[in-house]
N, C-alpha and C. Protein backbone atom coordinates (compact mmCIF):
# COMPACT_ATOMS: atom_id res chain seq x y z
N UNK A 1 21.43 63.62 -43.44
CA UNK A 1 20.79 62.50 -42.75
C UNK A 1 21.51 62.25 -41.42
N UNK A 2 20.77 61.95 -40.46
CA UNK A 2 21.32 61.49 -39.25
C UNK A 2 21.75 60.59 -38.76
N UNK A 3 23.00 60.29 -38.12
CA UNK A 3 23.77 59.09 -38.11
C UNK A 3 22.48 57.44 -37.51
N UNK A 4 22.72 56.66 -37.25
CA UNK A 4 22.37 55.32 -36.71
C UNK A 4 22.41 55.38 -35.74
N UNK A 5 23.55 55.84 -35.44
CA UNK A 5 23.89 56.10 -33.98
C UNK A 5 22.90 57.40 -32.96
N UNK A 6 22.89 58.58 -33.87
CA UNK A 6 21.92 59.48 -33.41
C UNK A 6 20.40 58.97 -33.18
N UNK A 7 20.02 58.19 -34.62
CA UNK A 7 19.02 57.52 -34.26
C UNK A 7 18.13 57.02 -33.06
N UNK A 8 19.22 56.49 -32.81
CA UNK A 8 18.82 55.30 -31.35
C UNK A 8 18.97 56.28 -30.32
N UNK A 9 19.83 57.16 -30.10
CA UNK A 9 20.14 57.78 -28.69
C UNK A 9 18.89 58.90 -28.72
N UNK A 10 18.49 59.49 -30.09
CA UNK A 10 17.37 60.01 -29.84
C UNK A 10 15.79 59.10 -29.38
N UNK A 11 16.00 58.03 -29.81
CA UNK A 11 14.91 56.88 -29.49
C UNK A 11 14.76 56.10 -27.80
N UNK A 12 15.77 56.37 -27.13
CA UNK A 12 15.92 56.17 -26.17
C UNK A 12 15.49 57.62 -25.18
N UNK A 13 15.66 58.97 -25.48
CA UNK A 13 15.64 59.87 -25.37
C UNK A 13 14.01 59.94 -25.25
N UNK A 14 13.09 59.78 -26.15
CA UNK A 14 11.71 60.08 -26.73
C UNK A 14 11.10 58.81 -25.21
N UNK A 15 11.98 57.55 -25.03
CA UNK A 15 11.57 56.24 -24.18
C UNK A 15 11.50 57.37 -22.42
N UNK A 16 13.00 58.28 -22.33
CA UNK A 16 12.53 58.89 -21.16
C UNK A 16 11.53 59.49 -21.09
N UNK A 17 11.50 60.41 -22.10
CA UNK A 17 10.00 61.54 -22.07
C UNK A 17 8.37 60.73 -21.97
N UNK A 18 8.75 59.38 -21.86
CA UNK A 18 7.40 58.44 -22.67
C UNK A 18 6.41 59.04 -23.52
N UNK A 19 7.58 59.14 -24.53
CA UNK A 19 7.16 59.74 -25.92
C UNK A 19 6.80 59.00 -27.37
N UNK A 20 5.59 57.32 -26.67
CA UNK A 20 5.85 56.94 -28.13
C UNK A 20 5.69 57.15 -29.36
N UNK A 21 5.34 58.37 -30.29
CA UNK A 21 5.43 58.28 -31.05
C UNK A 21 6.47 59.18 -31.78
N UNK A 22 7.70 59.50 -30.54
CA UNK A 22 8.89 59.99 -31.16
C UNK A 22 9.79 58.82 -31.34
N UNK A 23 9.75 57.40 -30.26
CA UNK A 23 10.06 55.90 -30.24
C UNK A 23 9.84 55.31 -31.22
N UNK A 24 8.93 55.72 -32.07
CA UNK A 24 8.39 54.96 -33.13
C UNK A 24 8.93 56.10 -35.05
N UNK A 25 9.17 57.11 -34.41
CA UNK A 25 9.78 57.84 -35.35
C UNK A 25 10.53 57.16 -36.76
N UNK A 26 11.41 56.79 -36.47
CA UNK A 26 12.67 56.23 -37.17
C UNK A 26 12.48 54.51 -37.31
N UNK A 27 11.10 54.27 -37.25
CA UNK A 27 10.88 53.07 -37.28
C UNK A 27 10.09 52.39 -38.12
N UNK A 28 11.16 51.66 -39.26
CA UNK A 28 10.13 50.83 -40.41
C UNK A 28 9.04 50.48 -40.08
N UNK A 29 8.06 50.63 -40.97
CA UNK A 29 6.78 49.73 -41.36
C UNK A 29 6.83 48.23 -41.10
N UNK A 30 7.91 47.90 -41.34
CA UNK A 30 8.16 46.07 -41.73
C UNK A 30 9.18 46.16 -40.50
N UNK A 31 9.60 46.51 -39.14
CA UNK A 31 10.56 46.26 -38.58
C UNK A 31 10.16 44.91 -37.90
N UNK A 32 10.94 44.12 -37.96
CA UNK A 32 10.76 43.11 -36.56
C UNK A 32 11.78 43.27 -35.15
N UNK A 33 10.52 43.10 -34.35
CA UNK A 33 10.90 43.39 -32.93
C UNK A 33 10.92 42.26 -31.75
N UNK A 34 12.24 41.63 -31.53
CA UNK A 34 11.85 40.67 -30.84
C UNK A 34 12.41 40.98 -29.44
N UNK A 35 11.42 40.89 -28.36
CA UNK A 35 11.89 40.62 -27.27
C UNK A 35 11.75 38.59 -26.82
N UNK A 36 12.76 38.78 -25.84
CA UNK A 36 13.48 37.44 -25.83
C UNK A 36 12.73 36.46 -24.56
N UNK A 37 12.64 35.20 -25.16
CA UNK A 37 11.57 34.47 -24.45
C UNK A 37 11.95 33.93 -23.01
N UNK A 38 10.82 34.58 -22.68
CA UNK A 38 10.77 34.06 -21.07
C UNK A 38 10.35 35.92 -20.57
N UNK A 39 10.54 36.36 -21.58
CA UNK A 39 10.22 37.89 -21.27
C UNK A 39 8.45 37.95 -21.14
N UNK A 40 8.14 38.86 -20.43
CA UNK A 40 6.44 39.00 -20.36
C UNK A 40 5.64 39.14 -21.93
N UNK A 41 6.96 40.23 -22.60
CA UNK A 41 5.76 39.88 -24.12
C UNK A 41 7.07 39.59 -25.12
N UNK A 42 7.59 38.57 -24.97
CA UNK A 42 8.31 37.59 -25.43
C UNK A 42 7.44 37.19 -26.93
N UNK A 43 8.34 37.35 -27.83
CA UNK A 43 7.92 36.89 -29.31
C UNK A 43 8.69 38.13 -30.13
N UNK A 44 8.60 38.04 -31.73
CA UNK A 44 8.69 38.84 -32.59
C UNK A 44 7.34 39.42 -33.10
N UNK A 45 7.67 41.08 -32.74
CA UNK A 45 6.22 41.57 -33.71
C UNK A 45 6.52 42.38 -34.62
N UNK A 46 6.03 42.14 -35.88
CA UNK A 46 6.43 43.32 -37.12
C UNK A 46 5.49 44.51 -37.05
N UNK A 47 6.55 45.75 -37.07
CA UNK A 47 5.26 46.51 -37.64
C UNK A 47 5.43 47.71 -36.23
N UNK A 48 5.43 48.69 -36.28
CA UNK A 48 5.25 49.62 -34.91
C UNK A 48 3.72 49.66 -34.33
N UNK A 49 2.76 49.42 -34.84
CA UNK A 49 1.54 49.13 -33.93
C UNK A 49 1.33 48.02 -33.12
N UNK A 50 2.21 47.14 -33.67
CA UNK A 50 2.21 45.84 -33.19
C UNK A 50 3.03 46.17 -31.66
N UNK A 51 3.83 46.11 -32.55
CA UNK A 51 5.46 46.66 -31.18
C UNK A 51 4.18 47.28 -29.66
N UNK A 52 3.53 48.80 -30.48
CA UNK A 52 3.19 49.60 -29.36
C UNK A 52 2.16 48.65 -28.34
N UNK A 53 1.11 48.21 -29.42
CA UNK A 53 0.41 47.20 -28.55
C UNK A 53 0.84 46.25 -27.86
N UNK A 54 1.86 45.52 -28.48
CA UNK A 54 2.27 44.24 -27.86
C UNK A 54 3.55 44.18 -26.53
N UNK A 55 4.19 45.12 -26.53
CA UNK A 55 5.15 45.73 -25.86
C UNK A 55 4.82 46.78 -25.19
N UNK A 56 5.19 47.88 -25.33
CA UNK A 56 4.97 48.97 -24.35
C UNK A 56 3.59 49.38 -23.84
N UNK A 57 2.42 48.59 -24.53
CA UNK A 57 0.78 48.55 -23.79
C UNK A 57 1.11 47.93 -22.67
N UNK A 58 1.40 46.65 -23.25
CA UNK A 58 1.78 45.58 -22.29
C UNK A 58 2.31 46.07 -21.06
N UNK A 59 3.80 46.05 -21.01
CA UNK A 59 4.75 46.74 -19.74
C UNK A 59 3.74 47.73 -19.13
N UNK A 60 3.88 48.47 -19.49
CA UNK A 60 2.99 49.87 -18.79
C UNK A 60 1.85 49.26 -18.33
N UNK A 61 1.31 48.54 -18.65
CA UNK A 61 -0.32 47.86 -17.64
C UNK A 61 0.20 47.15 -16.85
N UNK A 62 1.48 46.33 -16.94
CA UNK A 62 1.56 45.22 -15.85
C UNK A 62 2.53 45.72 -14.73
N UNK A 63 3.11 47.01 -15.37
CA UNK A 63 4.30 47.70 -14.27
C UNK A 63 4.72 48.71 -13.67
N UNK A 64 4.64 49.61 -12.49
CA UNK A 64 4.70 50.31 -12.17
C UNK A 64 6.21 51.26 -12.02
N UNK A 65 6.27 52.27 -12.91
CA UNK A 65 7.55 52.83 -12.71
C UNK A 65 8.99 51.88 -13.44
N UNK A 66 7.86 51.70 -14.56
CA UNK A 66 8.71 50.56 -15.39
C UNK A 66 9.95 51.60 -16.44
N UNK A 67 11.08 51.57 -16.05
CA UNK A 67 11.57 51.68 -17.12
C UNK A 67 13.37 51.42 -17.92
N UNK A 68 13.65 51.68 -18.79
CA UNK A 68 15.08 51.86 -19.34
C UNK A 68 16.04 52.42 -19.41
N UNK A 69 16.90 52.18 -18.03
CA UNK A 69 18.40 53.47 -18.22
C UNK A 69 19.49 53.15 -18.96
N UNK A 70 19.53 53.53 -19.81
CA UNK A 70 20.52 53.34 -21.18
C UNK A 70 22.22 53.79 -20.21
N UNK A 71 22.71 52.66 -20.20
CA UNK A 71 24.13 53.11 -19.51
C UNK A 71 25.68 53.92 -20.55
N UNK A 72 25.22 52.83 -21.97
CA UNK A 72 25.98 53.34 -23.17
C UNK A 72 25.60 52.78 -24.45
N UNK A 73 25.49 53.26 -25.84
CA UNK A 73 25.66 53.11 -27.21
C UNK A 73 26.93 52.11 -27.76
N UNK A 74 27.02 51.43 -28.13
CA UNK A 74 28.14 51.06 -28.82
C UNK A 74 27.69 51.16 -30.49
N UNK A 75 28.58 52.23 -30.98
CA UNK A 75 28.30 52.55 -32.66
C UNK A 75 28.84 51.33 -33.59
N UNK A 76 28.49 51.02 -33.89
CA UNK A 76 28.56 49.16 -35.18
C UNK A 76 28.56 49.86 -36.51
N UNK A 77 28.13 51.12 -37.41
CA UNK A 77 27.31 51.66 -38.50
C UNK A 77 25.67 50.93 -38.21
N UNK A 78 25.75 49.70 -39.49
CA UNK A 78 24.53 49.48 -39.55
C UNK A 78 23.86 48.59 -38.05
N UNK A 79 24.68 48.43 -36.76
CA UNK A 79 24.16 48.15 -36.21
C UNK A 79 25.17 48.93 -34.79
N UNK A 80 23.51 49.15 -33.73
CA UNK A 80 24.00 49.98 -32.65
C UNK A 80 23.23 48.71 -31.85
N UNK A 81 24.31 48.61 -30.89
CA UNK A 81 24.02 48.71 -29.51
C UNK A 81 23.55 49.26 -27.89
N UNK A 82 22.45 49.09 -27.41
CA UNK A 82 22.26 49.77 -26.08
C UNK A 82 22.22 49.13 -24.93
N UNK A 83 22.91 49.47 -24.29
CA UNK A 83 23.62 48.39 -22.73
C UNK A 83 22.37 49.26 -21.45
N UNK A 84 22.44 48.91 -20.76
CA UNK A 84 21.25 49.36 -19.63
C UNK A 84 20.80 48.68 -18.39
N UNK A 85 19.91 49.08 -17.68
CA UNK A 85 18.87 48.73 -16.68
C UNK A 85 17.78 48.36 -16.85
N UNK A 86 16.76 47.57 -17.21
CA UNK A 86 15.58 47.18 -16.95
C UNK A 86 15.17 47.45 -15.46
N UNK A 87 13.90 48.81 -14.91
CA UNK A 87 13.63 48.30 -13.42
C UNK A 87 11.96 48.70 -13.53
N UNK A 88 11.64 48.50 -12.81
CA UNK A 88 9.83 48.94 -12.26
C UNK A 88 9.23 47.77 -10.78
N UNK A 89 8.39 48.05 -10.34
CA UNK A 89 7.33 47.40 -9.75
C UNK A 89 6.19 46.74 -10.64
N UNK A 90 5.88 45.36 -10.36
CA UNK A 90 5.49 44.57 -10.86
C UNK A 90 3.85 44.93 -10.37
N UNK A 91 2.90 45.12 -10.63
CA UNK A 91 1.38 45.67 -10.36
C UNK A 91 0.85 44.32 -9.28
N UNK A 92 0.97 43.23 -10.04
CA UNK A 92 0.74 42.01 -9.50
C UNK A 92 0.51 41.67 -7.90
N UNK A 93 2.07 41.33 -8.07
CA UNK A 93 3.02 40.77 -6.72
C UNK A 93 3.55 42.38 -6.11
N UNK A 94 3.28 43.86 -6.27
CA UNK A 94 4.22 44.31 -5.53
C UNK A 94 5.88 44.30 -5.30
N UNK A 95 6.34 43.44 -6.28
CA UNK A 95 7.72 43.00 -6.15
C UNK A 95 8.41 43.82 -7.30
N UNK A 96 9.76 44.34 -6.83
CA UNK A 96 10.36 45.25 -7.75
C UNK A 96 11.57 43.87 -8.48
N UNK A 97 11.81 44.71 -9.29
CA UNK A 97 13.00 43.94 -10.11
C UNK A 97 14.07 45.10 -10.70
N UNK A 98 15.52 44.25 -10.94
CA UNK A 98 16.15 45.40 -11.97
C UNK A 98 17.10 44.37 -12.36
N UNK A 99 17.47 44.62 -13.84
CA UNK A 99 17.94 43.39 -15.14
C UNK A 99 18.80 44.01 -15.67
N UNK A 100 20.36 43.90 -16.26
CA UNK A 100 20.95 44.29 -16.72
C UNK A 100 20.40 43.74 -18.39
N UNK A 101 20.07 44.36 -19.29
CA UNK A 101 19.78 44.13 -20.56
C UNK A 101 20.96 45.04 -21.92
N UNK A 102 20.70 44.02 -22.81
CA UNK A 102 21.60 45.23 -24.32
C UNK A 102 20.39 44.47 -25.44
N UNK A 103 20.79 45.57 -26.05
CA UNK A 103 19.21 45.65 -26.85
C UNK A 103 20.29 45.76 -28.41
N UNK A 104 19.96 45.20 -29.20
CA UNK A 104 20.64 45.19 -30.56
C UNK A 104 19.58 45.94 -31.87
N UNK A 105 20.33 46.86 -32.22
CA UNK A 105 19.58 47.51 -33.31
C UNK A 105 20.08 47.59 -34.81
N UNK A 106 19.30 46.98 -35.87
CA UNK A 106 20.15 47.47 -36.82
C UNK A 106 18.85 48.03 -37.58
N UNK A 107 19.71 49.08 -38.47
CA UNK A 107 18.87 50.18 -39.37
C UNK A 107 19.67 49.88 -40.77
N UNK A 108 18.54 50.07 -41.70
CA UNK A 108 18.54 50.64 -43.03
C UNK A 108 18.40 52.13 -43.43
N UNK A 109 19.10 52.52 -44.20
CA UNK A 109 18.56 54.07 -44.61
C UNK A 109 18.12 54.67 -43.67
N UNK A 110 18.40 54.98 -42.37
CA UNK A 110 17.87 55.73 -41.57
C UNK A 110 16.30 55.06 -40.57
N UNK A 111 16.52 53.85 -41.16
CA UNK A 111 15.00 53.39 -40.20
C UNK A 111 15.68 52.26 -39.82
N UNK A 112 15.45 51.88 -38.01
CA UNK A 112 15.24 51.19 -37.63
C UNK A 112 14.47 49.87 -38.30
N UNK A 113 15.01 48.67 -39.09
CA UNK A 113 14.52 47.48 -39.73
C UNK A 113 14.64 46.38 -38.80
N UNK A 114 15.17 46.18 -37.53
CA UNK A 114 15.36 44.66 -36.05
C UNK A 114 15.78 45.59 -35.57
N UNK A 115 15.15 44.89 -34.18
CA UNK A 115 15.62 45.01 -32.73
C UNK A 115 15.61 43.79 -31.97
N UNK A 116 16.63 43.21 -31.24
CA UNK A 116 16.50 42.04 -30.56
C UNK A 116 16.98 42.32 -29.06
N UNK A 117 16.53 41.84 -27.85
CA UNK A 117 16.65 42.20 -26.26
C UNK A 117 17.25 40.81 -25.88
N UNK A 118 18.09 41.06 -25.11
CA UNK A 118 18.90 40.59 -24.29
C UNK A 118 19.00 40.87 -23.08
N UNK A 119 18.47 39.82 -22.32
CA UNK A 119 18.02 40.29 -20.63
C UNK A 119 18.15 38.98 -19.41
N UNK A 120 18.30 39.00 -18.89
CA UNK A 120 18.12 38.49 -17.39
C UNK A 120 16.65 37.86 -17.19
N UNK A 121 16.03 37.18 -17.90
CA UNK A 121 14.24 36.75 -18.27
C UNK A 121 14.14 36.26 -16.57
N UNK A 122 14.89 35.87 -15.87
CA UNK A 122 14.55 35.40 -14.70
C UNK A 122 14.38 36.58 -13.29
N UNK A 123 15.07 36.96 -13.33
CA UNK A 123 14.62 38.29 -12.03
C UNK A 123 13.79 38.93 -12.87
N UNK A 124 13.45 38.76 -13.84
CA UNK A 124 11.48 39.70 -14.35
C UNK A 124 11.06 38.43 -13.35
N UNK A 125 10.73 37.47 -14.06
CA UNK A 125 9.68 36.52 -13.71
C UNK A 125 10.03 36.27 -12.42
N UNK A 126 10.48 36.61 -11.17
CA UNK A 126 10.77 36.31 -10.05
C UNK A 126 9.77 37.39 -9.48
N UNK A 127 10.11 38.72 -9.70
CA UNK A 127 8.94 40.11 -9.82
C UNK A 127 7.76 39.58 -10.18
N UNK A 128 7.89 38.96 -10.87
CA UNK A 128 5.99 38.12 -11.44
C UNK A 128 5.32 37.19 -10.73
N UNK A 129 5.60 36.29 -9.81
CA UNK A 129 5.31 35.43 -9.11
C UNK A 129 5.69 36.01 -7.40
């Protein structure tokens, strides 16, 4: 079985290729996914269809050249950390943004079960208006 840690760095990996359904690989049925409020799709959604619709539909319609540079992993076991960049062009306003974010993951048995985002909610929404 593959570490937690492999997990995620391959899941981040599948996020460059915009590969979701290698993103969604290692990912419970029942996961909850919360991105953090004040974010564009701000809420918890269970479930990877949810996630895809509610999240990465989302971003990708509202943003141009939207994406996640993973700077480093921090290995926890049952929980990993990913430190990074949030950047893209906003479709809207034309206005670019870039957010220092860490994204918290913890897994069961090899599946991704939470994810919670940690971000800068205000230089998005500055890009938005």
């Amino acid at each position: 079985m593959r570490s937690n840690y492999d997990i995620i760095k391959d899941h981040y990996a599948a996020s460059d290729r915009k590969d979701i359904a290698g993103m969604m690989a290692e990912v419970s049925l029942e996961v909850q996914w919360t991105e953090m409020a004040g974010f564009p799709c701000a809420g918890t959604w269970v479930g990877p269809q949810a996630i895809i619709e509610n999240v990465f539909v989302a971003l990708g319609g509202a943003w141009d050249n939207y994406r996640f540079d993973l700077e480093y992993l921090v290995d926890g076991g049952e929980r990993i950390v990913g430190v990074g960049t949030y950047s893209g062009v906003n479709r809207a306003t034309g206005k670019s943004m870039q957010a220092r974010v860490s994204h918290v993951w913890r897994l069961e048995t090899g599946k991704v079960v939470q994810f919670e985002q940690f971000t800068d909610t205000l230089l998005v929404a500055n890009a938005m208006r």
